[in-house]
PDB file of N, CA and C in Angstrom:
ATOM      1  N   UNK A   1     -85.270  37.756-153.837  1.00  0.00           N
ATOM      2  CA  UNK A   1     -86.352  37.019-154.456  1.00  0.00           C
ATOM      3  C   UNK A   1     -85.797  35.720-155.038  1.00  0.00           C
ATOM      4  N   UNK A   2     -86.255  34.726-154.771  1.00  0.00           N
ATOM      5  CA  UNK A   2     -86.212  33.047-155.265  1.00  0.00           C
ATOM      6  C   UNK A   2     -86.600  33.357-156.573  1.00  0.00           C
ATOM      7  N   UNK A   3     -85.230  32.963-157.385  1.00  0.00           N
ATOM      8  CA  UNK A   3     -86.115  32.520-159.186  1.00  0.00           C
ATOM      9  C   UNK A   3     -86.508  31.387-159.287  1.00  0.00           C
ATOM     10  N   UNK A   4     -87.856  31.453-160.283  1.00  0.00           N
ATOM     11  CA  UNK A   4     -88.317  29.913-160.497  1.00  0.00           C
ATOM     12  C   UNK A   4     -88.191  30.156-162.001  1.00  0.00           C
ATOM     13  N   UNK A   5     -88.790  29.122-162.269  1.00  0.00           N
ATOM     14  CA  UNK A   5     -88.702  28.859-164.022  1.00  0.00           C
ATOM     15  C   UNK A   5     -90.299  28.380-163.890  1.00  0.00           C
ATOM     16  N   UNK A   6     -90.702  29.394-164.887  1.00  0.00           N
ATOM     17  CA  UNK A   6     -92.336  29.363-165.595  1.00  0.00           C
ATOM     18  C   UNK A   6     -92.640  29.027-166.886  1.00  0.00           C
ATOM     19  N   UNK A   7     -93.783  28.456-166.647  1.00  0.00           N
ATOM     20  CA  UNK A   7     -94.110  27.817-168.150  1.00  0.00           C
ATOM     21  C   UNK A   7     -95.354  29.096-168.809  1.00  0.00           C
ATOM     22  N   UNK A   8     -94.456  29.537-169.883  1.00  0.00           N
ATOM     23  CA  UNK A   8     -95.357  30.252-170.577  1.00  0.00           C
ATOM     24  C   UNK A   8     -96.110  30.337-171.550  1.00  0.00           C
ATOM     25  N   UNK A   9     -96.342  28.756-172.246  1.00  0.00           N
ATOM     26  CA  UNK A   9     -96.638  28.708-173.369  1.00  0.00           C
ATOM     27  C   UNK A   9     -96.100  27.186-173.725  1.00  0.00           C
ATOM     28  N   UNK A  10     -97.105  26.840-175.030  1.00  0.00           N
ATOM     29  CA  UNK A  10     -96.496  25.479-175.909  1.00  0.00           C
ATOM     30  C   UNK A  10     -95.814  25.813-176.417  1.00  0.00           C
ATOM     31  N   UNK A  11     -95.050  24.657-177.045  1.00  0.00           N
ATOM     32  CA  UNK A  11     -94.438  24.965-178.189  1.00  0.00           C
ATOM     33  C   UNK A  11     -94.760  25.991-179.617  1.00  0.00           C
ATOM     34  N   UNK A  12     -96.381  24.939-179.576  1.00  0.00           N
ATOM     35  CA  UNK A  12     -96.781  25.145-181.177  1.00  0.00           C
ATOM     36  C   UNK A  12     -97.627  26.258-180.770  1.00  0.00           C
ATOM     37  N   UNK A  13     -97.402  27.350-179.813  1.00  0.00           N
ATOM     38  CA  UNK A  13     -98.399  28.933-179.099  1.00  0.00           C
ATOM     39  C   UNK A  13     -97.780  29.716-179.925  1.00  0.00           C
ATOM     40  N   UNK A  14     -96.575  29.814-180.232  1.00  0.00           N
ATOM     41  CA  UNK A  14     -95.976  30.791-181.090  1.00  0.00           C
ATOM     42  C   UNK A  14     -95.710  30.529-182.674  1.00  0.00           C
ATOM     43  N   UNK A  15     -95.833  30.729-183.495  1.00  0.00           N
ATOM     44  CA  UNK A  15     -95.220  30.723-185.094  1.00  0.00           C
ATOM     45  C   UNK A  15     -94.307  31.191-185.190  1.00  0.00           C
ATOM     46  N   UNK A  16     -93.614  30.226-186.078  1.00  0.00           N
ATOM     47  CA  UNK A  16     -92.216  30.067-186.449  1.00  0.00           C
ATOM     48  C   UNK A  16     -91.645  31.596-186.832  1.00  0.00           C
ATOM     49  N   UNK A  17     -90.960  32.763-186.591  1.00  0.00           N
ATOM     50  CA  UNK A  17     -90.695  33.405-187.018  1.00  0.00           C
ATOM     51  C   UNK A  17     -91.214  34.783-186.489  1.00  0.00           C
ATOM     52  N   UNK A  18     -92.722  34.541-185.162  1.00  0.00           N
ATOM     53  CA  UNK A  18     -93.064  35.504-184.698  1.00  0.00           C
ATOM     54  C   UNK A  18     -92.816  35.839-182.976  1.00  0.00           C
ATOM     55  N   UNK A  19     -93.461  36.852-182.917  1.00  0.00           N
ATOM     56  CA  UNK A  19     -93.159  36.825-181.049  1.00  0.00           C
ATOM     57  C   UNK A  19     -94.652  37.030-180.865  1.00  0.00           C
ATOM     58  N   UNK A  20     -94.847  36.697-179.531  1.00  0.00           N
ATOM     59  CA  UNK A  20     -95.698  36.949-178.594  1.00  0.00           C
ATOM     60  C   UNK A  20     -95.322  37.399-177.015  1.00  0.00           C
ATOM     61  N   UNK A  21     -96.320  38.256-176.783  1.00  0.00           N
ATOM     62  CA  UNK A  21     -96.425  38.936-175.277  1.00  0.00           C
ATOM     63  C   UNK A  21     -97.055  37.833-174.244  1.00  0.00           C
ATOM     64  N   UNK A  22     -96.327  37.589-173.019  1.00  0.00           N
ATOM     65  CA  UNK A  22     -97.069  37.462-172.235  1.00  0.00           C
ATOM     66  C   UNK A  22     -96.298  37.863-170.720  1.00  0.00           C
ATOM     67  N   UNK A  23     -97.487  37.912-169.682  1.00  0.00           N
ATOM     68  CA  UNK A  23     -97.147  38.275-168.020  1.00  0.00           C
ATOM     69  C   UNK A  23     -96.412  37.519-167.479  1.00  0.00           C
ATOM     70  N   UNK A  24     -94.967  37.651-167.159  1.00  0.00           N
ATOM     71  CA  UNK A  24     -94.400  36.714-166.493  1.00  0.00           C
ATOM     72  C   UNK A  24     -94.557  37.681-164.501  1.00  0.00           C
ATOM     73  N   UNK A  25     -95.284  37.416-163.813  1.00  0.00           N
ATOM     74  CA  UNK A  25     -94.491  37.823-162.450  1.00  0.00           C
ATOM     75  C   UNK A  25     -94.296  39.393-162.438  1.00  0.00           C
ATOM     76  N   UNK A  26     -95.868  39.597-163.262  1.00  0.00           N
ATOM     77  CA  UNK A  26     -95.963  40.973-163.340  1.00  0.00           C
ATOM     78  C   UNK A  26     -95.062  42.124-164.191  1.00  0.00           C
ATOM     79  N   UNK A  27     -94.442  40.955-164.928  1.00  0.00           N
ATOM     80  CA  UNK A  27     -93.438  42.175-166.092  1.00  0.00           C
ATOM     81  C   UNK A  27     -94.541  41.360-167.591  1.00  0.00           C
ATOM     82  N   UNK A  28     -93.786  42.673-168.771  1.00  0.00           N
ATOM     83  CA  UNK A  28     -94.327  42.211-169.793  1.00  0.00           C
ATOM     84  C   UNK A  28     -93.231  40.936-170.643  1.00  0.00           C
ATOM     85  N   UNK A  29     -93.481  40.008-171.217  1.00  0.00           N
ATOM     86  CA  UNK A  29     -91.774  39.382-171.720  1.00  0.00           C
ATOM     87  C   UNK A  29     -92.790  39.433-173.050  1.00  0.00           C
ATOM     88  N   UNK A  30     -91.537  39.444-174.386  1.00  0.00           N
ATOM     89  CA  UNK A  30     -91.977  38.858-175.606  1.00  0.00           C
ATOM     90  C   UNK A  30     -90.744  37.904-175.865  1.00  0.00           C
ATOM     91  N   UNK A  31     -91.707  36.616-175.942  1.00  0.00           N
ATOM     92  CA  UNK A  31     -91.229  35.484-176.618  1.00  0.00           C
ATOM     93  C   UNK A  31     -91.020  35.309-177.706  1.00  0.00           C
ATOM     94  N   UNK A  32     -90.090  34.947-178.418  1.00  0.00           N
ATOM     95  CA  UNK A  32     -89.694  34.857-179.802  1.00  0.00           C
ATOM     96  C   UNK A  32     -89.363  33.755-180.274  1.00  0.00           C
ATOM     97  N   UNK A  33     -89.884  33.037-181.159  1.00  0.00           N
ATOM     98  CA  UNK A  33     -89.903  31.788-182.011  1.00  0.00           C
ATOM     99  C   UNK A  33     -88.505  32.023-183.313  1.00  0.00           C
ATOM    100  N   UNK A  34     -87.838  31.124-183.275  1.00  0.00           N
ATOM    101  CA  UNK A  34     -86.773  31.176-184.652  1.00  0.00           C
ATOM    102  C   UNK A  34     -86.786  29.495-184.778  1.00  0.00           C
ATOM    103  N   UNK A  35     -87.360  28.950-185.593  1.00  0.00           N
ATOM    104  CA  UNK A  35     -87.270  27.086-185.503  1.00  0.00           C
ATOM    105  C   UNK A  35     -87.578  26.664-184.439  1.00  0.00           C
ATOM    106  N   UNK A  36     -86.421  25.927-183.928  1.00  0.00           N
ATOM    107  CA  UNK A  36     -86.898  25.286-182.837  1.00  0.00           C
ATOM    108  C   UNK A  36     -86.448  25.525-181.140  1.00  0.00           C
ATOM    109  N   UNK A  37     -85.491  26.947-181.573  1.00  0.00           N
ATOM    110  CA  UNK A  37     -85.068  27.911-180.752  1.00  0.00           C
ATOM    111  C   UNK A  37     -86.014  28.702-180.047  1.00  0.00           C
ATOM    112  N   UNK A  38     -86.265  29.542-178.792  1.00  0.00           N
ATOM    113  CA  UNK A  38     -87.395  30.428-177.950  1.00  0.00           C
ATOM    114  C   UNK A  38     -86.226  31.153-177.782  1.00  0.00           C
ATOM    115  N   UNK A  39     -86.579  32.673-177.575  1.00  0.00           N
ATOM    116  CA  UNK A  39     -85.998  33.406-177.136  1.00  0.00           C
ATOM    117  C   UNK A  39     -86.806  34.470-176.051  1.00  0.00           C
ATOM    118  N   UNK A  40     -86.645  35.103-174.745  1.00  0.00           N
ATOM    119  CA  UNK A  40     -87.393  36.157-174.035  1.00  0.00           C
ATOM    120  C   UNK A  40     -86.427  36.975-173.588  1.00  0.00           C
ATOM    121  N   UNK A  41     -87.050  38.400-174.056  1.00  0.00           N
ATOM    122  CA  UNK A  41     -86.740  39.505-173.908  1.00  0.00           C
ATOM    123  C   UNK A  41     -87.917  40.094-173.299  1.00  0.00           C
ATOM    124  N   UNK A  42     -87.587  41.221-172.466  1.00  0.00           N
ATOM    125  CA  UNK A  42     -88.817  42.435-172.258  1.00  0.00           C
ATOM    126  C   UNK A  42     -89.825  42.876-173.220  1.00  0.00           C
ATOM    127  N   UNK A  43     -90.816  42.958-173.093  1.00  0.00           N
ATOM    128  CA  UNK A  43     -91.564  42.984-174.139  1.00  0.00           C
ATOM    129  C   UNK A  43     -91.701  44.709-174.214  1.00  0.00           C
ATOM    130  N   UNK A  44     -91.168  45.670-173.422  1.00  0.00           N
ATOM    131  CA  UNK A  44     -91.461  47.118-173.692  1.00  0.00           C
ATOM    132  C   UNK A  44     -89.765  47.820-174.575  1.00  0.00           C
ATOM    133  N   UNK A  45     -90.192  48.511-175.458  1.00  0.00           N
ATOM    134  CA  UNK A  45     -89.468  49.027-176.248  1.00  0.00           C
ATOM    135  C   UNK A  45     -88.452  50.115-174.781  1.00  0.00           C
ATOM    136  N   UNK A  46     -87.222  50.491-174.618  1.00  0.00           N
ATOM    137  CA  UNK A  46     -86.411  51.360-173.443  1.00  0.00           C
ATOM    138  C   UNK A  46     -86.495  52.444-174.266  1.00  0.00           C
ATOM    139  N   UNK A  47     -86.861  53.202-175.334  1.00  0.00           N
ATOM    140  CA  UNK A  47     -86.968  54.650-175.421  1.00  0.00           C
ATOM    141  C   UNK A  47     -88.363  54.991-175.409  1.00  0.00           C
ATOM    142  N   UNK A  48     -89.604  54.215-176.171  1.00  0.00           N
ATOM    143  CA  UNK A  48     -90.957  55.070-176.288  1.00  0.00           C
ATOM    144  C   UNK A  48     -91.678  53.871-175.268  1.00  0.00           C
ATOM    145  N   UNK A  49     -91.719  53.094-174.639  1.00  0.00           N
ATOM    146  CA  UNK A  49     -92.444  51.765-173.736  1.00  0.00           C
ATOM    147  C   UNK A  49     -93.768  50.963-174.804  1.00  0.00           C
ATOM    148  N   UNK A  50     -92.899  50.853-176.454  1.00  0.00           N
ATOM    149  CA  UNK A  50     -94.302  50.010-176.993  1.00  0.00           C
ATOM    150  C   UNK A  50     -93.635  48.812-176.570  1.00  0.00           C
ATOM    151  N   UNK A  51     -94.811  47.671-177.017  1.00  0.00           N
ATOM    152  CA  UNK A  51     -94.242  46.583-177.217  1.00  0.00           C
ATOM    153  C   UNK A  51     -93.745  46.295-177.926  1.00  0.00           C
ATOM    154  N   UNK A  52     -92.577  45.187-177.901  1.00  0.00           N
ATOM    155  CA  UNK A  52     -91.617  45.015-178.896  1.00  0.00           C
ATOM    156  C   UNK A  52     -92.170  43.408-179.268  1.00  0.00           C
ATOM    157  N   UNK A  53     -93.478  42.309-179.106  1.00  0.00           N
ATOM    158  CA  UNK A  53     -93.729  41.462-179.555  1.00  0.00           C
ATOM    159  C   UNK A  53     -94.913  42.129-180.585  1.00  0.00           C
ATOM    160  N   UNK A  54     -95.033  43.274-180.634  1.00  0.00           N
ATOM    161  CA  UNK A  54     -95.681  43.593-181.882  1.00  0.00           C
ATOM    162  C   UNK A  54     -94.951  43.976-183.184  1.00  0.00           C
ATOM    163  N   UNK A  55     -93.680  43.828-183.005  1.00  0.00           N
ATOM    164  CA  UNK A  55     -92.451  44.353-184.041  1.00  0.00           C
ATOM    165  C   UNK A  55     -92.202  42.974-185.115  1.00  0.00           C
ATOM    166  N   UNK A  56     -91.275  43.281-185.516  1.00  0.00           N
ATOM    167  CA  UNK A  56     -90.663  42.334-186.764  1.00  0.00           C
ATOM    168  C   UNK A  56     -89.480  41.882-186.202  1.00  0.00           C
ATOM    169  N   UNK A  57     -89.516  40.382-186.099  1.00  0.00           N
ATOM    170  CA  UNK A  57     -88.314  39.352-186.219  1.00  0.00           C
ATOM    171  C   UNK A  57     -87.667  39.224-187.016  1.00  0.00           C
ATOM    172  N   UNK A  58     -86.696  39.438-186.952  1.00  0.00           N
ATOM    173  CA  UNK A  58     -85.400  39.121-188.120  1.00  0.00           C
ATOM    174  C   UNK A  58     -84.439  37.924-187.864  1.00  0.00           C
ATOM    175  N   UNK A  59     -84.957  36.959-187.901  1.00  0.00           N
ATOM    176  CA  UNK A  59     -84.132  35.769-188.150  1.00  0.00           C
ATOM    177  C   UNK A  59     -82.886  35.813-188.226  1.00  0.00           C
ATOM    178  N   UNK A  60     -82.603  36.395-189.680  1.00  0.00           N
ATOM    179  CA  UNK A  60     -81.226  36.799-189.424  1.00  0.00           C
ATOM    180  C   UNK A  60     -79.680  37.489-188.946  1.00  0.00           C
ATOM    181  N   UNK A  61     -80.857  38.621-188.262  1.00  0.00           N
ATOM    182  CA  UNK A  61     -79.877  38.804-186.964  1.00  0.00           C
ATOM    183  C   UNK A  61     -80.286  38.985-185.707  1.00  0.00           C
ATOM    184  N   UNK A  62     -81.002  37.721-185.753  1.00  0.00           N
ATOM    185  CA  UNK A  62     -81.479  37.454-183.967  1.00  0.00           C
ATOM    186  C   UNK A  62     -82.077  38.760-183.271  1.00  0.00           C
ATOM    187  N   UNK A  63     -83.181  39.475-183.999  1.00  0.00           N
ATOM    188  CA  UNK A  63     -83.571  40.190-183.105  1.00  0.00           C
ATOM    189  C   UNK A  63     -85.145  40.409-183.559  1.00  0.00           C
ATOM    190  N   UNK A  64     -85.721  41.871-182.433  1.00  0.00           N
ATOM    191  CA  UNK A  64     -86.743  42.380-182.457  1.00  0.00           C
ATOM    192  C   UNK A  64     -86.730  43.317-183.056  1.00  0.00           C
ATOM    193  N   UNK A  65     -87.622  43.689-184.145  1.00  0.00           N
ATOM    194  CA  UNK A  65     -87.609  45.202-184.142  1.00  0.00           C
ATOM    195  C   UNK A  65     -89.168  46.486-183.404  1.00  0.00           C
ATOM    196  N   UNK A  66     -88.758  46.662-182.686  1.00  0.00           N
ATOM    197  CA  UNK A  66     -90.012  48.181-182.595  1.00  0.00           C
ATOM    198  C   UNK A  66     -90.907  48.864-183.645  1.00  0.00           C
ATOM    199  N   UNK A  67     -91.977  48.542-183.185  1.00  0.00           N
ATOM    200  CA  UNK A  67     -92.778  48.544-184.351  1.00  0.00           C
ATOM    201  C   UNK A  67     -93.029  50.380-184.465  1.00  0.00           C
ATOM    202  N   UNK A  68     -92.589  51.121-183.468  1.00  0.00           N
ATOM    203  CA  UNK A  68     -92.495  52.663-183.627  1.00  0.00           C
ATOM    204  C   UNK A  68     -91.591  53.125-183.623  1.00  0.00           C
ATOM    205  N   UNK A  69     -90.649  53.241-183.254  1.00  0.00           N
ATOM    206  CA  UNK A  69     -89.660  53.836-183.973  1.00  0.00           C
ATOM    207  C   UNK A  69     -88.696  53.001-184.665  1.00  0.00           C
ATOM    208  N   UNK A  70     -88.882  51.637-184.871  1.00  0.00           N
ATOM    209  CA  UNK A  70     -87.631  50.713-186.014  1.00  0.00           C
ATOM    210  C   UNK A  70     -86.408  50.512-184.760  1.00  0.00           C
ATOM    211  N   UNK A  71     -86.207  50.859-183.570  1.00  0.00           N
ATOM    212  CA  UNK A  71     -85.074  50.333-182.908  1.00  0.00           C
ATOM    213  C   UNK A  71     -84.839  48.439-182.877  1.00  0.00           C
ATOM    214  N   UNK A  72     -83.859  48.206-183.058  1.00  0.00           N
ATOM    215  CA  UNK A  72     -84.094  46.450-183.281  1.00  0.00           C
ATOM    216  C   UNK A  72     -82.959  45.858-182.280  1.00  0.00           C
ATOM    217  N   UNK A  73     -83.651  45.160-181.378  1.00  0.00           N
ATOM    218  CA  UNK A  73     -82.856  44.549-179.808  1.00  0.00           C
ATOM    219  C   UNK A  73     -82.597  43.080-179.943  1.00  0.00           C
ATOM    220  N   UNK A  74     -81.147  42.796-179.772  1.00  0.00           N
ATOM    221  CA  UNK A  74     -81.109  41.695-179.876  1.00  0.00           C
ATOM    222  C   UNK A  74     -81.595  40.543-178.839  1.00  0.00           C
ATOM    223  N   UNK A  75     -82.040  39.254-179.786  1.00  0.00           N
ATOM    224  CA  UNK A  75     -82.581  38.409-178.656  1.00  0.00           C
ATOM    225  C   UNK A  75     -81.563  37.751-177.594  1.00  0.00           C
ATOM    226  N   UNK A  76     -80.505  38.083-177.876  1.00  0.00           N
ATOM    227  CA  UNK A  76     -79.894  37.438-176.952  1.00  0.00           C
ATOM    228  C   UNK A  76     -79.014  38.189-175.964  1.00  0.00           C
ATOM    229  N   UNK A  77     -78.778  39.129-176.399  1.00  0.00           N
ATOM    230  CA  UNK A  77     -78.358  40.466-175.094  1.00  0.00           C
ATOM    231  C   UNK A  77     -79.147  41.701-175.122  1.00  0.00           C
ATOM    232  N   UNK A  78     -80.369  41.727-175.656  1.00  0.00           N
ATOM    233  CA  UNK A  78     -81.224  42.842-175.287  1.00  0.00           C
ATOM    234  C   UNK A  78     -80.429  44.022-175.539  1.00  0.00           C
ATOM    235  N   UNK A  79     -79.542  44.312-175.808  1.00  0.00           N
ATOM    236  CA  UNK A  79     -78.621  45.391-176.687  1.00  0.00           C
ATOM    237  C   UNK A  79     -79.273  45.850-177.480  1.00  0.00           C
ATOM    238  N   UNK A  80     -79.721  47.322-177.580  1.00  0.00           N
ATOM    239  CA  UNK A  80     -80.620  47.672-179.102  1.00  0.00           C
ATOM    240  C   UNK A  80     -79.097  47.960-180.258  1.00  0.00           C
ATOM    241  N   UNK A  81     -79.939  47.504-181.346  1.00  0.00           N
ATOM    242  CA  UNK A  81     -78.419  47.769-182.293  1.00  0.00           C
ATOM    243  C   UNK A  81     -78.582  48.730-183.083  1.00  0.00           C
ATOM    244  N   UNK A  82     -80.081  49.400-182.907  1.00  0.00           N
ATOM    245  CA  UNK A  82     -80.492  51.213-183.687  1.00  0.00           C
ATOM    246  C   UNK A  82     -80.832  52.129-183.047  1.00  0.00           C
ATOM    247  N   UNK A  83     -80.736  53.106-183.114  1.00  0.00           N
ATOM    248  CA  UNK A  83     -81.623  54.160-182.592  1.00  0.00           C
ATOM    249  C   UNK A  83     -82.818  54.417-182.988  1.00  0.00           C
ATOM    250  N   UNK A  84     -83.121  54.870-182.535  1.00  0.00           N
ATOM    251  CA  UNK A  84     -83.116  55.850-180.832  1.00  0.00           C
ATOM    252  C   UNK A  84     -83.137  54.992-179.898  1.00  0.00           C
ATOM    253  N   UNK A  85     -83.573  53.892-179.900  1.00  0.00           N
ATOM    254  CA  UNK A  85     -83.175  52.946-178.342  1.00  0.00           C
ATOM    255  C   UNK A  85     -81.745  53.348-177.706  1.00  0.00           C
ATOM    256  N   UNK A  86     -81.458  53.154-176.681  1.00  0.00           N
ATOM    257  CA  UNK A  86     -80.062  53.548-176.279  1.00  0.00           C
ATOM    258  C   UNK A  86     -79.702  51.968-174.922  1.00  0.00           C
ATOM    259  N   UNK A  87     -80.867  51.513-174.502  1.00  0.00           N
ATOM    260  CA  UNK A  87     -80.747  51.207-173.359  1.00  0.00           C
ATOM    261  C   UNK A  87     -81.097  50.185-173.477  1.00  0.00           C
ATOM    262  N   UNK A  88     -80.463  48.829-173.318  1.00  0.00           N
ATOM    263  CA  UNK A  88     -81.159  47.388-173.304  1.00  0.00           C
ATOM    264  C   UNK A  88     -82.142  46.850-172.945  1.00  0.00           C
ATOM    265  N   UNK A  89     -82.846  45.823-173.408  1.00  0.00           N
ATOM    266  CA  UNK A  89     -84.159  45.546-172.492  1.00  0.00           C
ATOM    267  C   UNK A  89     -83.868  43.961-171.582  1.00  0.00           C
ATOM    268  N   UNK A  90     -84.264  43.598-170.863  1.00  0.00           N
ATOM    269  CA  UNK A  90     -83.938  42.331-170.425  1.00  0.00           C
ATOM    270  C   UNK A  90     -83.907  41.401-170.954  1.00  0.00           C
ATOM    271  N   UNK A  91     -83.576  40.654-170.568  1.00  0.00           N
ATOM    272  CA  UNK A  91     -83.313  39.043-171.504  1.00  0.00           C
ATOM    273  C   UNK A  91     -83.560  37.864-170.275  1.00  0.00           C
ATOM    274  N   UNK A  92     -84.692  37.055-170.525  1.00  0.00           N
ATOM    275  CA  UNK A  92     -84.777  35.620-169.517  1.00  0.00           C
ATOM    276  C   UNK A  92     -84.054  34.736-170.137  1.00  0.00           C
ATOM    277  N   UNK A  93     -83.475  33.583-169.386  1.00  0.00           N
ATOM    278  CA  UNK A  93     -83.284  32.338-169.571  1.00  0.00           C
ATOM    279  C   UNK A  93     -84.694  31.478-170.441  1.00  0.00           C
ATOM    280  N   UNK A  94     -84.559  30.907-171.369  1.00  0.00           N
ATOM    281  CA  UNK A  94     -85.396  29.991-171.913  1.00  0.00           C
ATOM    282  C   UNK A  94     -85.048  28.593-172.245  1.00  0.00           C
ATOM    283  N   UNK A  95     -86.021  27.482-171.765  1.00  0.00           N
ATOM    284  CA  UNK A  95     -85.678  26.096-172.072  1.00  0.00           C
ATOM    285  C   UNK A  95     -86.862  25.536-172.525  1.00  0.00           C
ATOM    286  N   UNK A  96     -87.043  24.168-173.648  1.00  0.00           N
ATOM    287  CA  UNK A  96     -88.148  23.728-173.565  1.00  0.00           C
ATOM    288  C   UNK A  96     -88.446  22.368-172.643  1.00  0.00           C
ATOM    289  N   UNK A  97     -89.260  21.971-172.235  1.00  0.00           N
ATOM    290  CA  UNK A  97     -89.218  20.840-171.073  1.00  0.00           C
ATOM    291  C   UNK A  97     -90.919  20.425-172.118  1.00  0.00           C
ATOM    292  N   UNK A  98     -90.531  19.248-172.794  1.00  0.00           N
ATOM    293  CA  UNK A  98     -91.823  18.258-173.857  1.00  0.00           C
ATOM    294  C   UNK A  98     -92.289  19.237-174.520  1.00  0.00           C
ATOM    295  N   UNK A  99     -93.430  19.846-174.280  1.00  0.00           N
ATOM    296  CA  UNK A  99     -94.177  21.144-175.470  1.00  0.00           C
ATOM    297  C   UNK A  99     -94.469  22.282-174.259  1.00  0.00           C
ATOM    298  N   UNK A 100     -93.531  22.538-173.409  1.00  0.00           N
ATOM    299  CA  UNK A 100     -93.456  23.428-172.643  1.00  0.00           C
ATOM    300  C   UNK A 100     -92.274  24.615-173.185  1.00  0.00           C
ATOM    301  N   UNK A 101     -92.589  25.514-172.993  1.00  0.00           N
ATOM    302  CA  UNK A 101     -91.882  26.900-172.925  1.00  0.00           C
ATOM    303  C   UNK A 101     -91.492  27.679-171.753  1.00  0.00           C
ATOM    304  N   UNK A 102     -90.683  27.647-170.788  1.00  0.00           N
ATOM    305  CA  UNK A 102     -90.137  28.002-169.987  1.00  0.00           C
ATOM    306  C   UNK A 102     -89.015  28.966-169.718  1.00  0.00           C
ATOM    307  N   UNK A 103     -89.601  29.537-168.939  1.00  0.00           N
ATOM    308  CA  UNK A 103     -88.610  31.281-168.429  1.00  0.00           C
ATOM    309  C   UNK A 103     -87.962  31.184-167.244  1.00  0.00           C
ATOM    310  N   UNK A 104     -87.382  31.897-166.753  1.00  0.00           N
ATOM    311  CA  UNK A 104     -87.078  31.925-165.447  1.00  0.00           C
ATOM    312  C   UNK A 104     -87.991  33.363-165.218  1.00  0.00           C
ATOM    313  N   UNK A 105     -88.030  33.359-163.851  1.00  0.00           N
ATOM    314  CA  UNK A 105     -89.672  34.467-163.637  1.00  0.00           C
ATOM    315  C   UNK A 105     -88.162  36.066-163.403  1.00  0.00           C
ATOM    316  N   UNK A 106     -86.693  35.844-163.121  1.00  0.00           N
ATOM    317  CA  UNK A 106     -86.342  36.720-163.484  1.00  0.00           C
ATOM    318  C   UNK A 106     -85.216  36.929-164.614  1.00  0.00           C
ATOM    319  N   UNK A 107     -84.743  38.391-165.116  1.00  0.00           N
ATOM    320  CA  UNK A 107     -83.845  38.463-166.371  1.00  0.00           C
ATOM    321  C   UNK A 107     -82.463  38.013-165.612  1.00  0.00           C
ATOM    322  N   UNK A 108     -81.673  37.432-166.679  1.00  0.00           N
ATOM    323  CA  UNK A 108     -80.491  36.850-166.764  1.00  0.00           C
ATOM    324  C   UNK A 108     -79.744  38.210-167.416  1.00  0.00           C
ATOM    325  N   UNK A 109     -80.231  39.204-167.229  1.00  0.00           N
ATOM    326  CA  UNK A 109     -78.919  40.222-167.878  1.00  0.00           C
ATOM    327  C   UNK A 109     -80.253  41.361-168.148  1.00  0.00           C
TER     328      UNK A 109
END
């Protein structure tokens, strides 16, 4: 499969500090806002399949947390760093191009 890079969003679509879900190419991704940084990860939790753009951002250590069982994945290697998660979730490439938000349509890890 050819990767492309998709635009998923403005800039100013997300708040500073939150994530949002959206369909990239038929997967779920949650996008994550920290300043002026984007981050995408899988948006399904790898032990119970919630979403993880309904969880809590932690700024300070770059991650997601699961809003059911508290597992918290980092945004930048999808590594969960609690349990019960055991199993990473994906991680896209992200760039901004003017007030564009851009993915690659597959994970980088």
């Amino acid at each position: 499969m050819t990767e492309e890079t998709i635009r998923v969003c403005g800039v100013n679509d997300i708040t500073d500090g939150a994530a949002k879900s959206f369909m990239v190419t038929g997967r779920q991704v949650a996008v994550v806002r920290l300043g002026d940084t984007y981050y995408a990860i899988g948006d399904r939790c790898s032990h119970a399949n919630f979403s993880l753009a309904e969880g809590e951002v932690d700024a300070k250590d770059c991650s997601l947390e699961c809003p059911q069982h508290g597992s918290r994945f980092s945004l930048t290697t999808g590594v969960p760093a609690t349990l019960p998660a055991t199993k990473a979730v994906p991680v896209y490439s992200v760039r901004v191009e003017g007030d564009d938000v851009m993915i690659t349509s597959e994970p980088v890890s």
